[in-house]
Every structure is written in structure tokens, then in C-alpha cells.
N, C-alpha and C. Protein backbone atom coordinates (compact mmCIF):
# COMPACT_ATOMS: atom_id res chain seq x y z
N UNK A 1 153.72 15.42 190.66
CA UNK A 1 152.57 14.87 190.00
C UNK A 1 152.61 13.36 190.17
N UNK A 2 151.46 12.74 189.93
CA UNK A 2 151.54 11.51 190.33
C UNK A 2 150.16 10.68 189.26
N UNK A 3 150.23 9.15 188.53
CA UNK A 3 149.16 8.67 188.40
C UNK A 3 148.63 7.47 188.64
N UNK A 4 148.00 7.40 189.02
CA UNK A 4 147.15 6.55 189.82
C UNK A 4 146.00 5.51 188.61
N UNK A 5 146.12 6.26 187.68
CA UNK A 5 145.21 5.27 186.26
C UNK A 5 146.17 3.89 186.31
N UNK A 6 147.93 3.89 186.73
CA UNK A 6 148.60 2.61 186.01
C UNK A 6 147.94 2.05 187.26
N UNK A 7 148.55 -0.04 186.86
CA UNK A 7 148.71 -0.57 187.86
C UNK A 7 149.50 -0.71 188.85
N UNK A 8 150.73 0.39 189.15
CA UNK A 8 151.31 0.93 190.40
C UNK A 8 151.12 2.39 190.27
N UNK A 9 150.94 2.66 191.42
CA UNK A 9 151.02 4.37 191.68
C UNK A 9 152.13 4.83 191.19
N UNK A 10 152.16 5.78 190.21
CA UNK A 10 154.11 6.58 190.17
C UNK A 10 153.85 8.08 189.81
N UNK A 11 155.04 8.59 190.57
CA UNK A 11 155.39 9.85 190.95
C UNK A 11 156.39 10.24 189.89
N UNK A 12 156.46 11.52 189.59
CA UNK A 12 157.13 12.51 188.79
C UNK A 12 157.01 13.78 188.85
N UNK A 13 157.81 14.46 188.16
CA UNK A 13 157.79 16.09 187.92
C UNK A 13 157.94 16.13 187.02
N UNK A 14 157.68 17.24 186.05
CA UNK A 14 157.76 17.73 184.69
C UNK A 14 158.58 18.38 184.38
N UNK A 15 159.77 18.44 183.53
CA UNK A 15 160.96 19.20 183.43
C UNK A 15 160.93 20.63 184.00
N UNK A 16 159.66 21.11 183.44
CA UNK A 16 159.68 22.96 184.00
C UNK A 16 158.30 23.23 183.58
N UNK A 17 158.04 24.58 183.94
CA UNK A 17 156.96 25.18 183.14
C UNK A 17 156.21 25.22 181.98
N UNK A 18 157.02 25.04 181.07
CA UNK A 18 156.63 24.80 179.65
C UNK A 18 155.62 23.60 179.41
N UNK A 19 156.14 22.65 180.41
CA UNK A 19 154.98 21.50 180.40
C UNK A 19 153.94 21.41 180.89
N UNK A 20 152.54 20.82 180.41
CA UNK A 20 151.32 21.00 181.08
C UNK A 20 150.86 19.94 180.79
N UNK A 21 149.80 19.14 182.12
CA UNK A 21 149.07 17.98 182.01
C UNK A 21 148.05 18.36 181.08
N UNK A 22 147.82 17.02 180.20
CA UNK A 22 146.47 17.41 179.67
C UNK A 22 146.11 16.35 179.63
N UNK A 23 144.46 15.78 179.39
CA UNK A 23 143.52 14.79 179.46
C UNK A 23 143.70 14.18 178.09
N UNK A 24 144.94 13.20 178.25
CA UNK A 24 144.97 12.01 176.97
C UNK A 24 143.67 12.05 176.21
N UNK A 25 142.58 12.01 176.45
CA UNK A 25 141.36 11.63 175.72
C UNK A 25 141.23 12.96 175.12
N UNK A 26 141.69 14.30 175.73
CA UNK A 26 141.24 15.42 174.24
C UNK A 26 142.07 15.34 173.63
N UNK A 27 142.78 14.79 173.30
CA UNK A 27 143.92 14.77 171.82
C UNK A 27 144.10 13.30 171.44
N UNK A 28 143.11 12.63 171.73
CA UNK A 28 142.25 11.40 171.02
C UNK A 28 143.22 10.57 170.92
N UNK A 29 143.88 10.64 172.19
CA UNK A 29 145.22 9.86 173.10
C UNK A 29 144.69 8.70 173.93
N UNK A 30 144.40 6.92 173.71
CA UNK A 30 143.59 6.22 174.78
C UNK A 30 144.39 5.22 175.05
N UNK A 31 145.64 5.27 175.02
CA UNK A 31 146.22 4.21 175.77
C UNK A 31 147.44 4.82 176.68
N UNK A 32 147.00 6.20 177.03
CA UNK A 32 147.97 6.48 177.80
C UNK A 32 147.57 6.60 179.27
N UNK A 33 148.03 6.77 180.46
CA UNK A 33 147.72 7.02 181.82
C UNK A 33 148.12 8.58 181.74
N UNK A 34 148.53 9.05 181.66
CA UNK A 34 149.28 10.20 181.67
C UNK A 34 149.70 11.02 180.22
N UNK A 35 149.38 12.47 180.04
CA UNK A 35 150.25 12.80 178.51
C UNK A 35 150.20 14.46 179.42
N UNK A 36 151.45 14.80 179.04
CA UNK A 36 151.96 15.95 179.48
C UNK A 36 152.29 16.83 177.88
N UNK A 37 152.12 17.79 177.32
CA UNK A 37 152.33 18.80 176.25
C UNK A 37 152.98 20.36 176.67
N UNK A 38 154.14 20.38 175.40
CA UNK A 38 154.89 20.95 176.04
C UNK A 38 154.60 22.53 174.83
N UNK A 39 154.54 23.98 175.60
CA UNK A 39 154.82 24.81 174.79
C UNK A 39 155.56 25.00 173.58
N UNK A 40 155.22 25.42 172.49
CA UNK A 40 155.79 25.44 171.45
C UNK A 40 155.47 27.00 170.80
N UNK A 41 156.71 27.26 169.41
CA UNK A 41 156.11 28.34 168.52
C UNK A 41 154.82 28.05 167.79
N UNK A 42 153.99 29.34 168.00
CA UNK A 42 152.84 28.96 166.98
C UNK A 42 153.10 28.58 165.59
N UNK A 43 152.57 27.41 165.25
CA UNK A 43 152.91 26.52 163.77
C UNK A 43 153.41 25.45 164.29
N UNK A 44 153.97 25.27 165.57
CA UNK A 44 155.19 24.38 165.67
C UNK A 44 154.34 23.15 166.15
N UNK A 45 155.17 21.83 166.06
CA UNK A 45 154.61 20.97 166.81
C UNK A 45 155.11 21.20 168.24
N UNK A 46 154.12 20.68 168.69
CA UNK A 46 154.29 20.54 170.76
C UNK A 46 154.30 18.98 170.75
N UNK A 47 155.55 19.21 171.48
CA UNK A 47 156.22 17.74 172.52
C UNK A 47 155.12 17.45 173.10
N UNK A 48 155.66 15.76 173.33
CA UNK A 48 154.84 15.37 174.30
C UNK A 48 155.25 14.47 174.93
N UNK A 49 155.19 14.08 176.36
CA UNK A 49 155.40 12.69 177.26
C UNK A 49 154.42 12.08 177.28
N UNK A 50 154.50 11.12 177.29
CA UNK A 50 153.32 9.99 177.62
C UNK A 50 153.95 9.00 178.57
N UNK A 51 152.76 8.65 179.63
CA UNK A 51 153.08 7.31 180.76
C UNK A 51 152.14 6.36 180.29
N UNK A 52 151.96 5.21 180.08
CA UNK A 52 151.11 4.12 179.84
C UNK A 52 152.11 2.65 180.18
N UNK A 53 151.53 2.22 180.39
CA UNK A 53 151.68 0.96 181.19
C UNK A 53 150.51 -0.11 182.00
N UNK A 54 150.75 -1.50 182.18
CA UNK A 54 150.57 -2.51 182.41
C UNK A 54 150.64 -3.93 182.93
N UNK A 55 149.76 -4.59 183.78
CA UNK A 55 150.17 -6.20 183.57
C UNK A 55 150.40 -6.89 182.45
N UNK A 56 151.30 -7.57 182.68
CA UNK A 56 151.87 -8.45 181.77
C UNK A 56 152.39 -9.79 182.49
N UNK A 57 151.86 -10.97 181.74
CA UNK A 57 152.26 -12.56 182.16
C UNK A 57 152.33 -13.36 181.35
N UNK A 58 152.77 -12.91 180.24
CA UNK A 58 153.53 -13.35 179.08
C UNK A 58 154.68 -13.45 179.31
N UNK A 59 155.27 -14.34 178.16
CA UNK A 59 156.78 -14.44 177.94
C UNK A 59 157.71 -13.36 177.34
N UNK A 60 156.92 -12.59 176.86
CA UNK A 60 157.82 -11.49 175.57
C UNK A 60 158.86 -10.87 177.45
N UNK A 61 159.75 -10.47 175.74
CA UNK A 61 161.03 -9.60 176.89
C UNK A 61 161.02 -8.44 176.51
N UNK A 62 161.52 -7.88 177.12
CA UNK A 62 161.00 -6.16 176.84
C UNK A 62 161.80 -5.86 175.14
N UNK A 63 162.34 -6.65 175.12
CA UNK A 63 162.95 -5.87 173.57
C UNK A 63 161.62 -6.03 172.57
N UNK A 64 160.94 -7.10 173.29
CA UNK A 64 159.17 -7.70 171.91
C UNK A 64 158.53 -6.92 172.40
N UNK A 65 158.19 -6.62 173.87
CA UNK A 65 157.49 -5.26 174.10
C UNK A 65 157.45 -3.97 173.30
N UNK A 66 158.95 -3.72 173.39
CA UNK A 66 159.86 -2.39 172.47
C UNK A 66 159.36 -2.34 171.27
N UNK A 67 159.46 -3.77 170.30
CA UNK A 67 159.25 -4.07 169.30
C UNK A 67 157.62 -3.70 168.71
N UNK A 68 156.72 -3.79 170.06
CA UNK A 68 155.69 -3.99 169.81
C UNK A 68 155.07 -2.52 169.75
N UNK A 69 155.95 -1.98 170.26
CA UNK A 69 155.91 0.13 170.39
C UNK A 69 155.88 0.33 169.51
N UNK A 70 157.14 -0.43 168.26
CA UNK A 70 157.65 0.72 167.19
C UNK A 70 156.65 0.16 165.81
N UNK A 71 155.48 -1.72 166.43
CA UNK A 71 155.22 -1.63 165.19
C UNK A 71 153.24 -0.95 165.32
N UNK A 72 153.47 -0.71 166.61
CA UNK A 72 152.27 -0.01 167.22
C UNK A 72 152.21 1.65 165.94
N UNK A 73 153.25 1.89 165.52
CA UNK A 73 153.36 3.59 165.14
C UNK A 73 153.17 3.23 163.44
N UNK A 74 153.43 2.14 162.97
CA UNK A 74 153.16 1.90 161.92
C UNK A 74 151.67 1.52 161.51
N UNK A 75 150.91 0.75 162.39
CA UNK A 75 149.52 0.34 162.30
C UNK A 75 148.62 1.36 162.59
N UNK A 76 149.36 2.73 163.53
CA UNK A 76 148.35 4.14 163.56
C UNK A 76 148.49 4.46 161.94
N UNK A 77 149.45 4.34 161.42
CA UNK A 77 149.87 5.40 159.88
C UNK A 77 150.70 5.67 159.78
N UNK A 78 151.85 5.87 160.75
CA UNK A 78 153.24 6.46 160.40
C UNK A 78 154.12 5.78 159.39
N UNK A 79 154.62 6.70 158.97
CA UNK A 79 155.61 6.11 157.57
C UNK A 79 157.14 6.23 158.03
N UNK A 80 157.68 5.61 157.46
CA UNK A 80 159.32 5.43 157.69
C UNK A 80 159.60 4.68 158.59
N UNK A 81 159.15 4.06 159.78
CA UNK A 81 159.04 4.37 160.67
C UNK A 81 160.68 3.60 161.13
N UNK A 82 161.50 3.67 161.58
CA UNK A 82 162.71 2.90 162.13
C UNK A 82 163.33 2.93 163.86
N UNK A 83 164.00 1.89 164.37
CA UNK A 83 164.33 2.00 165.31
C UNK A 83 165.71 2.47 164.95
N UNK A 84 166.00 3.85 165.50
CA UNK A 84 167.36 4.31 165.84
C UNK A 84 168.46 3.95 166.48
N UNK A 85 168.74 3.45 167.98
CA UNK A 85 168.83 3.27 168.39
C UNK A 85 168.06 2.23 169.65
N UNK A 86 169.20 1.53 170.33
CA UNK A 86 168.35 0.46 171.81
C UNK A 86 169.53 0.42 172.40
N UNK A 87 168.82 0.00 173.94
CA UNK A 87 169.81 0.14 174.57
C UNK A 87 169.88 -0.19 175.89
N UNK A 88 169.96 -1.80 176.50
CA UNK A 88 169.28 -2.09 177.77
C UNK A 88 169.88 -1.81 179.11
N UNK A 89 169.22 -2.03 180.30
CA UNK A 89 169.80 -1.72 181.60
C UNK A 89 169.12 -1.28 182.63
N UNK A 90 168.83 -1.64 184.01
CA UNK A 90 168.10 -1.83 184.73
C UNK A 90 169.23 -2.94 185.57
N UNK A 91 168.33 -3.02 186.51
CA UNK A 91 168.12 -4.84 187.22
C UNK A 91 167.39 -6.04 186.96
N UNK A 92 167.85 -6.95 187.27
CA UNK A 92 167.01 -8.14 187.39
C UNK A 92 165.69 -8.15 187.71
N UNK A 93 164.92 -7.62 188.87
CA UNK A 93 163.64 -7.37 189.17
C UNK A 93 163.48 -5.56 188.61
N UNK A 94 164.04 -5.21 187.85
CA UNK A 94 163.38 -3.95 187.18
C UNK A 94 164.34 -3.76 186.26
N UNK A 95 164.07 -4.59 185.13
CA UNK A 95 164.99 -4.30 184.03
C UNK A 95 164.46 -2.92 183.19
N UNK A 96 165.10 -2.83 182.46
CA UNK A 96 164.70 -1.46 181.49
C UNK A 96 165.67 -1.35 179.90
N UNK A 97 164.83 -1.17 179.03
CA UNK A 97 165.65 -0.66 177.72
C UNK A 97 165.22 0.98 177.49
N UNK A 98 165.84 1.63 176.84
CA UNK A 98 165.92 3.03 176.17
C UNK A 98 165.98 2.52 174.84
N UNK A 99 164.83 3.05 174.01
CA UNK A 99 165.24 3.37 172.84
C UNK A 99 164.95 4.53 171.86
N UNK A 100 165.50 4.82 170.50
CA UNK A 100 164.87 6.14 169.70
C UNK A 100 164.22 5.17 168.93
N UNK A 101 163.28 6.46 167.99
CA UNK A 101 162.65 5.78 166.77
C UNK A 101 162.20 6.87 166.27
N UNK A 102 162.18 6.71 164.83
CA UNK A 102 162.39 7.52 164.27
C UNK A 102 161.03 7.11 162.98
N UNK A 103 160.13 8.55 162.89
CA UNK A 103 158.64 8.00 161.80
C UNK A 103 158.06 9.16 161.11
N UNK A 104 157.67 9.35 160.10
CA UNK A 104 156.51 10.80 159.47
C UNK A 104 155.85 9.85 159.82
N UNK A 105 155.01 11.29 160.39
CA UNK A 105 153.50 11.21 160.61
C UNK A 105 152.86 12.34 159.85
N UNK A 106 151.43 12.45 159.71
CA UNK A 106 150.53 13.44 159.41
C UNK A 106 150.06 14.09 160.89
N UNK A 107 150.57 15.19 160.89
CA UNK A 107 149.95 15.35 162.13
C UNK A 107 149.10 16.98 161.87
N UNK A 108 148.13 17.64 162.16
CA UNK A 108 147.06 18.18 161.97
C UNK A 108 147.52 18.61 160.73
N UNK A 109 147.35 17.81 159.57
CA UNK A 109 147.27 18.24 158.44
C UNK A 109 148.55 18.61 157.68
N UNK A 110 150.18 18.53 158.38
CA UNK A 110 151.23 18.49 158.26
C UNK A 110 152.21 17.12 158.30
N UNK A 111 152.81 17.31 157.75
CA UNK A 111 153.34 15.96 158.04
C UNK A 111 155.17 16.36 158.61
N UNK A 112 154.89 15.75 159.61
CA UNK A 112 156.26 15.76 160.87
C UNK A 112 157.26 14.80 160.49
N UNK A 113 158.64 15.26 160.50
CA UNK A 113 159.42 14.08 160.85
C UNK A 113 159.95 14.01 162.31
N UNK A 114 158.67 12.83 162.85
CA UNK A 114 158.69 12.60 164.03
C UNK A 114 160.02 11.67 165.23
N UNK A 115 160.49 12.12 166.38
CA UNK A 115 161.33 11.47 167.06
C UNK A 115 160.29 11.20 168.10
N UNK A 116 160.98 9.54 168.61
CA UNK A 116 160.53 9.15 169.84
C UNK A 116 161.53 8.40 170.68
N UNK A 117 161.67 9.30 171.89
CA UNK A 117 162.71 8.64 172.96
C UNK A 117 161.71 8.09 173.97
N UNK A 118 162.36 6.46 173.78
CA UNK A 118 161.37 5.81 175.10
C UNK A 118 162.26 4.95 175.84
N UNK A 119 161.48 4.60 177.00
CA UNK A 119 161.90 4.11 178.12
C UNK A 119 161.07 3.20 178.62
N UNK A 120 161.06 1.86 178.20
CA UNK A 120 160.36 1.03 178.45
C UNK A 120 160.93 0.02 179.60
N UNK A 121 160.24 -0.40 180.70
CA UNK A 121 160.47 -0.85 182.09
C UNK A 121 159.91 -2.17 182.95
N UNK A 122 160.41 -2.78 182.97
CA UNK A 122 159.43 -3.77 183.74
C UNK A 122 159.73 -3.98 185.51
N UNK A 123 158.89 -4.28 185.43
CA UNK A 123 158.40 -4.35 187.40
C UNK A 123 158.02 -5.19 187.44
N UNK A 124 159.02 -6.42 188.33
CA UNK A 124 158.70 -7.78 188.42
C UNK A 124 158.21 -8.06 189.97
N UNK A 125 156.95 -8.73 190.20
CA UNK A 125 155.88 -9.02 190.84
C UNK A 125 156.39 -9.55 191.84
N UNK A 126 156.80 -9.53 193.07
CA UNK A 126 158.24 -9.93 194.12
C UNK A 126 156.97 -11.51 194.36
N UNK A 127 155.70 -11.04 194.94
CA UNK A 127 154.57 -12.20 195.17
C UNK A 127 154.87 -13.13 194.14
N UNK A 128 154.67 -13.07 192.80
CA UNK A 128 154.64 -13.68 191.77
C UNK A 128 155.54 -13.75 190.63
N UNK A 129 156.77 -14.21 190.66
CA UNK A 129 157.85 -13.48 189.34
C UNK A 129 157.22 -13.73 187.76
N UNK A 130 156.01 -14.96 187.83
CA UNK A 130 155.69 -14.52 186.71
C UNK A 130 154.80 -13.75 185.70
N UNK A 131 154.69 -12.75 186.75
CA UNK A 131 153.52 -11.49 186.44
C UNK A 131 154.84 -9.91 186.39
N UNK A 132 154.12 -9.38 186.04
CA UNK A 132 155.56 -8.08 186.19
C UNK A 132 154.62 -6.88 185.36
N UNK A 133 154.64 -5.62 185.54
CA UNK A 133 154.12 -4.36 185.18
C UNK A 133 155.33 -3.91 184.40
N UNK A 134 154.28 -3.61 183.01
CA UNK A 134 155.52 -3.16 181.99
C UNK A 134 155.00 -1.68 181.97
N UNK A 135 156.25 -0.72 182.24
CA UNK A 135 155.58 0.93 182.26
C UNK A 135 156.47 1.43 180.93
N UNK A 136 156.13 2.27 179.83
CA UNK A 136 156.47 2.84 178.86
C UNK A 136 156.38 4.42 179.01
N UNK A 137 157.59 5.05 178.95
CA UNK A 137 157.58 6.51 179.44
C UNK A 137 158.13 7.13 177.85
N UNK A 138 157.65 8.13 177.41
CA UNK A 138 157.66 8.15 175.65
C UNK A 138 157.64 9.74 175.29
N UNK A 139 158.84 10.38 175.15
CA UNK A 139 158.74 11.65 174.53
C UNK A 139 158.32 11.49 172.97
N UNK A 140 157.73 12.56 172.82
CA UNK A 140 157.38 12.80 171.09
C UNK A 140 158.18 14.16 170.29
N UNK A 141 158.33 14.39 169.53
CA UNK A 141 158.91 15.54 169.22
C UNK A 141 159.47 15.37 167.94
N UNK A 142 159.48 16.44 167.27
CA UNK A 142 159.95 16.41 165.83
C UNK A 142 161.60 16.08 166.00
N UNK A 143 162.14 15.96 164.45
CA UNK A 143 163.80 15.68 164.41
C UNK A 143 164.49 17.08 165.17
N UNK A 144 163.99 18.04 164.06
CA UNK A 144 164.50 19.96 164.71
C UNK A 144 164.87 19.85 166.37
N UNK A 145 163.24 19.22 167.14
CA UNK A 145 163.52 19.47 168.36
C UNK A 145 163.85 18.50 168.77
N UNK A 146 164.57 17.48 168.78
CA UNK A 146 165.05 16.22 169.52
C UNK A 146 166.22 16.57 170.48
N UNK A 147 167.59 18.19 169.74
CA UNK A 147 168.00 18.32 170.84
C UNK A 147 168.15 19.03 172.13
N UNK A 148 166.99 19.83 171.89
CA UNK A 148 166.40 20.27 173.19
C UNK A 148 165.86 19.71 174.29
N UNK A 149 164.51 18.70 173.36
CA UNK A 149 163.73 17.69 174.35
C UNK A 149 164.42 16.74 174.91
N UNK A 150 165.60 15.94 173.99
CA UNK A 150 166.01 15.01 175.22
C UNK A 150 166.23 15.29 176.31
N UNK A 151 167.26 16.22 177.01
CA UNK A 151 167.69 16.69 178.24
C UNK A 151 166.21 16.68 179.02
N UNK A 152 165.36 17.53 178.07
CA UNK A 152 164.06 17.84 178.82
C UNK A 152 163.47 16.30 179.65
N UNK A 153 163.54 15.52 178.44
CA UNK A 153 162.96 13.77 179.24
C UNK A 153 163.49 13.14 180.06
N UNK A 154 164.86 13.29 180.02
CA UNK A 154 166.06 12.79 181.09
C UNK A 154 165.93 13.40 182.40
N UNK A 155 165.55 15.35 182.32
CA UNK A 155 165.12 15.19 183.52
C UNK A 155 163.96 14.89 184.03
N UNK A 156 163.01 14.83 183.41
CA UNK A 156 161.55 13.66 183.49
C UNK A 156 161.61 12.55 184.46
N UNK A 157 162.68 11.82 183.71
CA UNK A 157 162.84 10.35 184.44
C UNK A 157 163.68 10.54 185.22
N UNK A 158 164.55 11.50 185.44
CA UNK A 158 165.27 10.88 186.94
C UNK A 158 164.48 11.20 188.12
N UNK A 159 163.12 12.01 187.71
CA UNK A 159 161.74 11.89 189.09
C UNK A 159 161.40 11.17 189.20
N UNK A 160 161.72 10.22 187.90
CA UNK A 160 159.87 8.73 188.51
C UNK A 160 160.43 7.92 189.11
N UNK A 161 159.30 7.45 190.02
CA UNK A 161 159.34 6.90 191.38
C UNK A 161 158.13 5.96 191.22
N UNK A 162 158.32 4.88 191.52
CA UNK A 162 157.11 4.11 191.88
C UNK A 162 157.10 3.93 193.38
N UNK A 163 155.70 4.60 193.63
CA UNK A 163 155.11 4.85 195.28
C UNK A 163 154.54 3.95 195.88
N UNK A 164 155.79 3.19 197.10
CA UNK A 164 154.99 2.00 197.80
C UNK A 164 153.56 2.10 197.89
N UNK A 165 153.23 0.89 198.02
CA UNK A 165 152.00 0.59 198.01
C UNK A 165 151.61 0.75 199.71
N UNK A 166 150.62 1.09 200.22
CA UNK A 166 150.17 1.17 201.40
C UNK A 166 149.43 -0.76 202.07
N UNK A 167 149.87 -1.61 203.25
CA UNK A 167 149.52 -2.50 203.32
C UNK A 167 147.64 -2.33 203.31
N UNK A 168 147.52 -3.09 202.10
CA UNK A 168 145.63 -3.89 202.29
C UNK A 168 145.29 -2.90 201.01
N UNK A 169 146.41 -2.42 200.23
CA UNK A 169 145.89 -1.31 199.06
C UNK A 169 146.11 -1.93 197.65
């Protein structure tokens, strides 16, 4: 699978079967490029990945980026909301942090105690170093299922690929 909504093309696979693309906008999802939902028991909440990402030519460093994730979940409504864990590493021209976070939400009329493992990334502009594409890759999933889904996201990301660009594209 591949999306083409960010500002670089990137490639992935979906852990397995259980996962299915669906159109961010029917689950009233608009800042994502990508949201993948994963089978669940009826009642249960269904996982989810999300890809969203961007230019960026600001100063923030990805930890204010990070920062700006976890206070993004508080201004939807989520309660509790805390960072669990962080945790940086990458390169110089593609640094990267991992982090958890941990929030209730209301979610259709239930209220979840929600986990989020993310992977927030930057892609520094080789033309321009002070421009760089920040990509945010974001499992969702209740506490219950956090230790199933991680493995599930880990193998997520060891697919993504950002797909040269073709010259004059």
C-alpha cells in the first residue's frame, strides 16, 4: 500500500488481514493521510493506524512536535491524558522519536482507556536543510489491547519506505 495524500510518497504493508484501509473522512478522521482499522470482538474497540504528516520550517524539534501530539488529544476531549514513555533515534537527516501515551476518551458512547504508540519522524530537505517533512505514524488501541497491537505496529513500520521521487516530480 502506498500514500500519495503526504508530501512524500510512502510505502507500507499492514501487519495482516485483520487490517483494512478505510477513508479517514468516514470516521470523521481529517488530519490523517492514511487510517487503517483493525478487526475486533463485537463491543470491542477497533485499533487503528494512522499516517499524517507534513512540511515543516519551523524551529520546534520533534520532541515540541511530540509534545504537540499529546496536547492535540487533550483539546479533542481526552482526559488523563499522559506521556508514558519517549524515546529518540534515527539520524541526523532523518531523526525520529517513539513514544506511548496514555488518555480516556469517550468513544461511541463508551469511554476507553485509550493507548497510543507513535512514531514521529522527520525528513530533512537535502535542497534545503531548513525545511524537513515531519511524518507521524500512530497506533490507537485500548490499555487490554496494547499487548497484542504493539508487535502488530512494529511490524507496520519496519515496511515504511519513503519512495524516491521520480526526476521533474
Amino acid at each position: 500500500m502506498s500514500s500519495t495524500a503526504l508530501p512524500l510518497p510512502v510505502r507500507f504493508a499492514l501487519p495482516d488481514d485483520a487490517w483494512a484501509p478505510v477513508d479517514p473522512e468516514s470516521l470523521g478522521v481529517r488530519n490523517a493521510a492514511f487510517l487503517a482499522v483493525r478487526d475486533a470482538a463485537a463491543g470491542e474497540y477497533h485499533p487503528t493506524i494512522t499516517v499524517s504528516g507534513g512540511w515543516r520550517s519551523d524551529a520546534a524539534s520533534l520532541e515540541q512536535i511530540a509534545d504537540e501530539s499529546v496536547e492535540k488529544l487533550r483539546v479533542e476531549g481526552a482526559e488523563e491524558v499522559e506521556l508514558l514513555q519517549r524515546r529518540s533515534l534515527g539520524t541526523e537527516h532523518a531523526p525520529a522519536l517513539t513514544q506511548a501515551v496514555g488518555a480516556v476518551a469517550t468513544v461511541e458512547g463508551r469511554r476507553q482507556d485509550l493507548r497510543q504508540a507513535q512514531v514521529v519522524q522527520g525528513l530533512v530537505d537535502v535542497e534545503d536543510p531548513a525545511r524537513r517533512v515531519v511524518m507521524i505514524y500512530t497506533l490507537t488501541c485500548t490499555y487490554r489491547q496494547w499487548e497484542q497491537m504493539v508487535p502488530e505496529f512494529q511490524a507496520f513500520m519496519a515496511t515504511v519506505e519513503v519512495v524516491p521521487q521520480q526526476p521533474g516530480s
